[in-house]
Protein backbone atom coordinates (compact mmCIF):
# COMPACT_ATOMS: atom_id res chain seq x y z
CA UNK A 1 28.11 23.41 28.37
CA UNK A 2 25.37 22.67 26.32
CA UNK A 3 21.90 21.31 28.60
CA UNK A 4 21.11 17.76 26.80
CA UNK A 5 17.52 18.60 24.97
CA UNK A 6 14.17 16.66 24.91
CA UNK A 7 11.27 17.99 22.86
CA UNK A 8 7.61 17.79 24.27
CA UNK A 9 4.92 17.52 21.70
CA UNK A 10 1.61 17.74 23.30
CA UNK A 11 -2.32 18.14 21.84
CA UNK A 12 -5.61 17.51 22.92
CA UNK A 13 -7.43 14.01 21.10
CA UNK A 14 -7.14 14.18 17.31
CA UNK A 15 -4.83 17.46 17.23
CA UNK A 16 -2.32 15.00 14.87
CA UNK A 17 0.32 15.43 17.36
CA UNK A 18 1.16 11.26 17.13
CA UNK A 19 2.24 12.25 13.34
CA UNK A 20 4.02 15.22 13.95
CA UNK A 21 6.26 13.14 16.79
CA UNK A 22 7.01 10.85 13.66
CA UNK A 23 7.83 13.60 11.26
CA UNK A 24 9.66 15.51 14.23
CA UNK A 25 12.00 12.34 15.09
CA UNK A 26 12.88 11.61 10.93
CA UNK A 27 13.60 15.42 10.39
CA UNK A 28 15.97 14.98 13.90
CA UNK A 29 16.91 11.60 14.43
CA UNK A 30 15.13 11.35 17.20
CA UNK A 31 13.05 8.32 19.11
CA UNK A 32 9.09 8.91 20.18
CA UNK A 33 8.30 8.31 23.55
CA UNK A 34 4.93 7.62 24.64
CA UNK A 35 3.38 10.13 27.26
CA UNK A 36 -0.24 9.02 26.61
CA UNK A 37 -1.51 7.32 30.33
CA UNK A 38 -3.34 5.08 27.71
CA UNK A 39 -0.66 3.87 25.01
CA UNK A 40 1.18 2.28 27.57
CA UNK A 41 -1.55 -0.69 27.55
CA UNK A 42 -1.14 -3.98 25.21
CA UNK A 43 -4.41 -4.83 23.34
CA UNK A 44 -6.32 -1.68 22.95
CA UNK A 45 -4.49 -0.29 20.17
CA UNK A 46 -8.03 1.05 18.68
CA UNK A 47 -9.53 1.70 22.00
CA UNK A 48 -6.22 3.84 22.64
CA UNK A 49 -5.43 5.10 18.83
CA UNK A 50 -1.70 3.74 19.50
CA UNK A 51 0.58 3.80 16.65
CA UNK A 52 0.31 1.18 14.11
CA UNK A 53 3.05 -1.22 12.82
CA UNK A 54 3.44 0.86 9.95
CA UNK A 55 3.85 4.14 11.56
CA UNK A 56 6.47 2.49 14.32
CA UNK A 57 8.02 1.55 11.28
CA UNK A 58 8.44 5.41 10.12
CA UNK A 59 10.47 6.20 13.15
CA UNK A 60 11.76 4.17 16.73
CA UNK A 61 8.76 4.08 19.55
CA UNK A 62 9.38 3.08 23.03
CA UNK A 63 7.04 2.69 26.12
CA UNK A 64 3.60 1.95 24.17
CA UNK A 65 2.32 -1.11 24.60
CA UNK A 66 4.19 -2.31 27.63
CA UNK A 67 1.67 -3.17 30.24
CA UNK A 68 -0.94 -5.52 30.45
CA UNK A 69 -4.88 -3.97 30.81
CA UNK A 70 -4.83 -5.79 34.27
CA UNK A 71 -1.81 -3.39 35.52
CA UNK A 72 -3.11 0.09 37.06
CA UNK A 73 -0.69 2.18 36.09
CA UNK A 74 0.99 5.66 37.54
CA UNK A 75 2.43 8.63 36.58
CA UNK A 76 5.69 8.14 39.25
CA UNK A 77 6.20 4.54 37.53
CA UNK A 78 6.04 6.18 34.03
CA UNK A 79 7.78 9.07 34.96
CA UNK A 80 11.17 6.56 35.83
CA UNK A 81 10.75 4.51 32.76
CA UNK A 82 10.34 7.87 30.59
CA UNK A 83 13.45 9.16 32.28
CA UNK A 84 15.25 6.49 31.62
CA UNK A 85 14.68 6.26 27.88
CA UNK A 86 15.33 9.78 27.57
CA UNK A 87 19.06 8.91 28.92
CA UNK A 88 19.16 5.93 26.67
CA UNK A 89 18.57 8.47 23.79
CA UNK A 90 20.87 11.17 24.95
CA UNK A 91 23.57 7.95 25.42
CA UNK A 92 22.61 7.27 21.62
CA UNK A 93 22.90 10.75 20.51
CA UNK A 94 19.26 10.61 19.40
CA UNK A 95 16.11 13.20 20.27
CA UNK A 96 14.21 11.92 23.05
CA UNK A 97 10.69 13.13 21.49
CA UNK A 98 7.54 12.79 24.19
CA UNK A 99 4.47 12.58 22.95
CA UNK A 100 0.85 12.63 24.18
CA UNK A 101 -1.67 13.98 26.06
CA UNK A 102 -1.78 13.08 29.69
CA UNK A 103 -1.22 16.81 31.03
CA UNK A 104 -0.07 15.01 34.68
CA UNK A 105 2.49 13.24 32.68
CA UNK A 106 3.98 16.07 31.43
CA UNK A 107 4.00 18.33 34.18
CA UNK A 108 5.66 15.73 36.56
CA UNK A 109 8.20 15.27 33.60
CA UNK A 110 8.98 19.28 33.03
CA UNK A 111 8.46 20.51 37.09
CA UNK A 112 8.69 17.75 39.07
CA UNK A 113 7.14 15.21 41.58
CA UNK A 114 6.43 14.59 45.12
CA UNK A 115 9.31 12.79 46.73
CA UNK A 116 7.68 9.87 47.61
CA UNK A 117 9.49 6.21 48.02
CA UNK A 118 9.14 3.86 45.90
CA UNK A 119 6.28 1.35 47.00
CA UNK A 120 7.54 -2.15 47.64
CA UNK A 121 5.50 -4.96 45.76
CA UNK A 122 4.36 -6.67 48.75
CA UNK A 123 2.82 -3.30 49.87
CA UNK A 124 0.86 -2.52 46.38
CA UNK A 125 0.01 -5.51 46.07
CA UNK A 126 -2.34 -5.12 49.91
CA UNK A 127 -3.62 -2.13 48.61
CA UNK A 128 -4.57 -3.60 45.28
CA UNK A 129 -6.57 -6.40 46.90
CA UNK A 130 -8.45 -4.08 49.45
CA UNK A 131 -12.15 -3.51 48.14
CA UNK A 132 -13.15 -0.07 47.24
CA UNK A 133 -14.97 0.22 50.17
CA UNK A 134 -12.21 -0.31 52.31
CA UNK A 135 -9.72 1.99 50.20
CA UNK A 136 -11.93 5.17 50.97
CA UNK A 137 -12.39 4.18 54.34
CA UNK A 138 -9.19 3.74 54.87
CA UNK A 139 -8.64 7.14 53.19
CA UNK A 140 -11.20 8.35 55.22
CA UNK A 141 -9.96 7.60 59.01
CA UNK A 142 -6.01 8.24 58.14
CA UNK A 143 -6.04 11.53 56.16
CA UNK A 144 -9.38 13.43 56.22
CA UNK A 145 -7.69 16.12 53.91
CA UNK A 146 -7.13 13.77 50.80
CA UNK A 147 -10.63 11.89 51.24
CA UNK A 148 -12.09 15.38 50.57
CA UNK A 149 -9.92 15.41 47.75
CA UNK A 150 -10.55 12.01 46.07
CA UNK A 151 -14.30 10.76 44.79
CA UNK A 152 -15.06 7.66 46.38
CA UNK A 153 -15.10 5.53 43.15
CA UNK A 154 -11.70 6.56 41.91
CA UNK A 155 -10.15 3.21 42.59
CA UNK A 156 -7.01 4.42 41.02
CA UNK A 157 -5.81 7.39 43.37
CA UNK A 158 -6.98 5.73 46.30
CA UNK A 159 -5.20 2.30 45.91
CA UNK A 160 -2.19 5.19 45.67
CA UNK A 161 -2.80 6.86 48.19
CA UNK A 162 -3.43 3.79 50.49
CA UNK A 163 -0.47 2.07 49.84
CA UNK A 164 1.81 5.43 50.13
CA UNK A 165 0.46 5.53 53.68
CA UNK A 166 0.80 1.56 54.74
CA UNK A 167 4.35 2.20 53.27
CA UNK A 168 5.75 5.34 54.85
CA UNK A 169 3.19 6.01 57.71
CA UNK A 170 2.39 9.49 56.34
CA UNK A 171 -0.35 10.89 55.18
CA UNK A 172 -0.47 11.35 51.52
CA UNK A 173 -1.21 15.48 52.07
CA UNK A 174 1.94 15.82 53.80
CA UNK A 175 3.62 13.92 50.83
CA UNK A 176 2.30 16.53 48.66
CA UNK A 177 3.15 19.55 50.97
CA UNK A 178 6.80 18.68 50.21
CA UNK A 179 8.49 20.80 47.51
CA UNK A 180 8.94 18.81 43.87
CA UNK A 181 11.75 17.24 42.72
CA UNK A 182 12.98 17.36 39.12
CA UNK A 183 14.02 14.20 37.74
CA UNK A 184 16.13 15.52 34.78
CA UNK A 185 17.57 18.83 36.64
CA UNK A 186 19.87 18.77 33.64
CA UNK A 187 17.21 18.76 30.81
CA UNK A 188 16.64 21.75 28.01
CA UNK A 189 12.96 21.01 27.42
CA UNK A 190 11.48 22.32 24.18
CA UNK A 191 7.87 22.41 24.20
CA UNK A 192 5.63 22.31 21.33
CA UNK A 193 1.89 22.47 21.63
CA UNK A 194 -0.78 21.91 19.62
CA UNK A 195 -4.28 23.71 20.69
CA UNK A 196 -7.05 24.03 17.64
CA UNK A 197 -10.27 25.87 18.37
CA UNK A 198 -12.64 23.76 20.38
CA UNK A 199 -15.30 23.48 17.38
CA UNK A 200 -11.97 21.65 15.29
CA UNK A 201 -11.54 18.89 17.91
CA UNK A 202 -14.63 18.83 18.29
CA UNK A 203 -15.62 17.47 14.77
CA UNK A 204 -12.32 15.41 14.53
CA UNK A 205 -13.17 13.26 18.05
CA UNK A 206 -16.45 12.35 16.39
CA UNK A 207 -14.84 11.42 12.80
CA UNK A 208 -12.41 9.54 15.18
CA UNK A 209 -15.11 7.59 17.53
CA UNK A 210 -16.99 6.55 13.97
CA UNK A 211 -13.40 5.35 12.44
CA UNK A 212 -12.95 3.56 15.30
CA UNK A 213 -16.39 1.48 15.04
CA UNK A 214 -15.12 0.67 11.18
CA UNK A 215 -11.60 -0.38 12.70
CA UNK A 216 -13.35 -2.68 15.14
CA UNK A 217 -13.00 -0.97 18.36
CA UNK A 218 -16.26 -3.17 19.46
CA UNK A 219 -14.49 -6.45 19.22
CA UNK A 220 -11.50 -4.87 20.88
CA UNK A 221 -14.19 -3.79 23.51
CA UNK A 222 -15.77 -7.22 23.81
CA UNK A 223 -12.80 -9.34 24.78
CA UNK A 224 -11.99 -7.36 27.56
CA UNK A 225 -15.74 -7.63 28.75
CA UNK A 226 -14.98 -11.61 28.37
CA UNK A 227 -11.72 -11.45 30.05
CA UNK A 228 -13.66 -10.02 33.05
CA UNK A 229 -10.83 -6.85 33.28
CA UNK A 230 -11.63 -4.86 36.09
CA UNK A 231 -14.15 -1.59 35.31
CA UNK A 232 -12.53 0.40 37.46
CA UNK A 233 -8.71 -0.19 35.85
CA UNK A 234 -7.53 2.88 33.14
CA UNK A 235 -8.15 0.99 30.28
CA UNK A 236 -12.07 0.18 30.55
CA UNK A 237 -12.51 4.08 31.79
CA UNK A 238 -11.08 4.86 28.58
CA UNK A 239 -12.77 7.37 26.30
CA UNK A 240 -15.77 5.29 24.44
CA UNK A 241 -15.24 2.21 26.68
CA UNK A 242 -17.98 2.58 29.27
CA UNK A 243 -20.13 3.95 27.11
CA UNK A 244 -19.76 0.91 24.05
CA UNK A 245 -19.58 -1.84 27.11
CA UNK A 246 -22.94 -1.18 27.53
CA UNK A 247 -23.93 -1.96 23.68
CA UNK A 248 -21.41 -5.27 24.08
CA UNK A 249 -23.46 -6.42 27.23
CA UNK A 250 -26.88 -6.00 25.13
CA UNK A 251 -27.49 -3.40 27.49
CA UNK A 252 -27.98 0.28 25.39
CA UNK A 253 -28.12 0.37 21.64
CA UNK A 254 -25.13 1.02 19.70
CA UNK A 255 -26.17 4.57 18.53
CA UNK A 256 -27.11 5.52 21.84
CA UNK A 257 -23.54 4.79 23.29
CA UNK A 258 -22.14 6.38 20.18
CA UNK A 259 -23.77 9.65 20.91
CA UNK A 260 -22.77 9.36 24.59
CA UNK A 261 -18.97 8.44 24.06
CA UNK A 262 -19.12 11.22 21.58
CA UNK A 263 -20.63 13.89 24.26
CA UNK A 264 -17.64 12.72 27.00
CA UNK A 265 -14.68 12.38 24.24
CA UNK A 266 -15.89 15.91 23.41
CA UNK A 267 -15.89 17.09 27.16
CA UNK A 268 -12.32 15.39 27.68
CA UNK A 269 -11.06 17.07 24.58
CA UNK A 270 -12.22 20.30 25.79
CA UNK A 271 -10.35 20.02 29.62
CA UNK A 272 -7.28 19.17 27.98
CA UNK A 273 -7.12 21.79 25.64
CA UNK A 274 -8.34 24.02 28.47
CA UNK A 275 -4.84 22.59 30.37
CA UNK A 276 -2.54 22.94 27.68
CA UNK A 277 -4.06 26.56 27.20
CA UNK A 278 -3.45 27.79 30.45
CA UNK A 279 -1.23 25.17 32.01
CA UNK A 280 1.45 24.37 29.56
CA UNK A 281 4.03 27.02 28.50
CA UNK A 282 5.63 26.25 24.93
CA UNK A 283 8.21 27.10 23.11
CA UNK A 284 5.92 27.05 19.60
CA UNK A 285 2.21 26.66 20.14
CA UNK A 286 0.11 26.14 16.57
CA UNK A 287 -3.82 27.06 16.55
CA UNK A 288 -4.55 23.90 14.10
CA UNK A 289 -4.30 20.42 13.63
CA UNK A 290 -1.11 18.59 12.35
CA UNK A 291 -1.77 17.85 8.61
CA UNK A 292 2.26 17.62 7.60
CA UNK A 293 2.44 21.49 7.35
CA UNK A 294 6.00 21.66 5.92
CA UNK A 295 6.37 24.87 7.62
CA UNK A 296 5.90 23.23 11.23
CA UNK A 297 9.33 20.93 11.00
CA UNK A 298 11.22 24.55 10.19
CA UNK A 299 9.60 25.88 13.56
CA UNK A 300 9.81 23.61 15.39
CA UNK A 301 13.92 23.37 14.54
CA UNK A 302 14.34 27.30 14.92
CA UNK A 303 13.36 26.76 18.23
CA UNK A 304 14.62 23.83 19.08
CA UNK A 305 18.40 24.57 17.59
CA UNK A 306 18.36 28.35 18.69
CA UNK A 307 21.84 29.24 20.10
């Protein structure tokens, strides 16, 4: 019996792999599912160089824009949602297409994930009000091994890890010394990956930072400063966002933070190429950004409808 397939398309910032997902699901019938840790957040479409309306118009997106920028997100919360809409497509005889970058996304998708319950609300919700302080004490006195493991400002892990121990009394490096469990045992996954030399993405993440002053990205910037959103939450550690805060609160020029957002975009570009390079395996890898190459469709379907 045939497995039930589900392509991958993954790139570093700027590779083009958002368009070739688009081009990929009209050549296939197929549906593009976000696996971008960022895309999942309403109101940052710039911020987060989500899809327009017109290019969700060129082919069926699901799971972008779901969550509001107050929500801290995870990769086991994604990973059900993405599993189920990969079903949904299979049930539809679509292509579930994932796209994105987030290279913990994509591994827990293809290998697997620490069998961990699911948190109950009540529980999350004591972790999410504990101060930061507190967290990575917390951390600190219950599970030495993963306070070595986490910095002390990363708000994000360590509400996780927090409420994973209030909830099962474990520590959280036990969790993770328990073998992975694949979510779609059944799954043919076809990987595609996209990894241009680092001089490429380079020059495309600055073109993109400068596009995304024209588009407005400081506006977009401003009203979450006025909404008061939480610095520590995904969305204001986004690429550009710290950096162009600091311009909104009349605290650093806007050049200045240019340069800077430009020097970390360019840093974060390089680790995830440096991941899909040595991290991801793929069934077609190309060495260049997506620029509808013609010839990338007819690869990409050799592969993907080999017997």
């Amino acid at each position: 019996m045939t497995k039930p397939k589900v392509l991958i398309i993954a790139g570093p910032t700027a590779s083009g792999k958002s368009r070739l997902a688009i081009d990929s699901a009209r050549a296939f019938n197929g549906v593009v599912i976000n696996c971008d840790a960022l895309q999942i957040y309403k109101d940052i479409p710039i911020i987060a160089a989500t899809p327009n309306a017109a290019e969700k118009q060129m082919a069926e997106h699901r799971l972008f824009e779901i969550y509001e920028v107050e929500k801290r997100g995870n990769v086991v919360e994604w990973l059900n949602l993405c599993v189920a809409e990969i079903k949904r497509c299979w049930q539809e005889e679509k292509l579930p297409i994932v796209v994105g970058g987030t290279g913990m996304y994509i591994d827990a998708l293809i290998n697997g994930v620490t069998p961990i319950p699911e948190i109950p609300p009540q529980i999350r919700a004591k972790a999410s009000s504990m101060t930061l302080g507190d967290l990575y004490e917390f951390v600190q006195q219950n599970d030495r091994q993963t306070a070595e493991r986490l910095h002390p400002n990363d708000k994000t892990r360590l509400t996780r890890a927090v409420e994973i121990m209030l909830f099962t009394k474990r520590k959280l490096s036990e969790w993770f010394a328990e073998p992975l469990v694949k979510k779609l045992p059944e799954a043919d996954f076809k990987v595609v990956k996209i990894v241009p030399p680092i001089e490429i993405i380079e020059q495309r993440c600055r073109i993109r930072l400068d596009n995304m002053i024209a588009e407005g990205v400081m506006a977009e910037i401003g009203a979450l400063v006025k909404r008061g959103v939480d610095e520590s939450l995904p969305a204001m550690k986004a690429l550009g966002v710290p950096e162009l805060s600091m311009t909104v609160k009349g605290k650093m020029p806007l050049t200045e933070a240019l340069e800077l957002a430009k020097l970390h975009t360019r840093q974060y570009a390089k680790r995830q190429r440096t991941w899909l390079k040595n991290k991801l395996a793929a069934d077609v890898e190309f060495s260049e950004p997506y620029e509808q190459q013609s010839e990338w469709l007819k690869s990409i379907s050799q592969r993907l409808y080999a017997a």
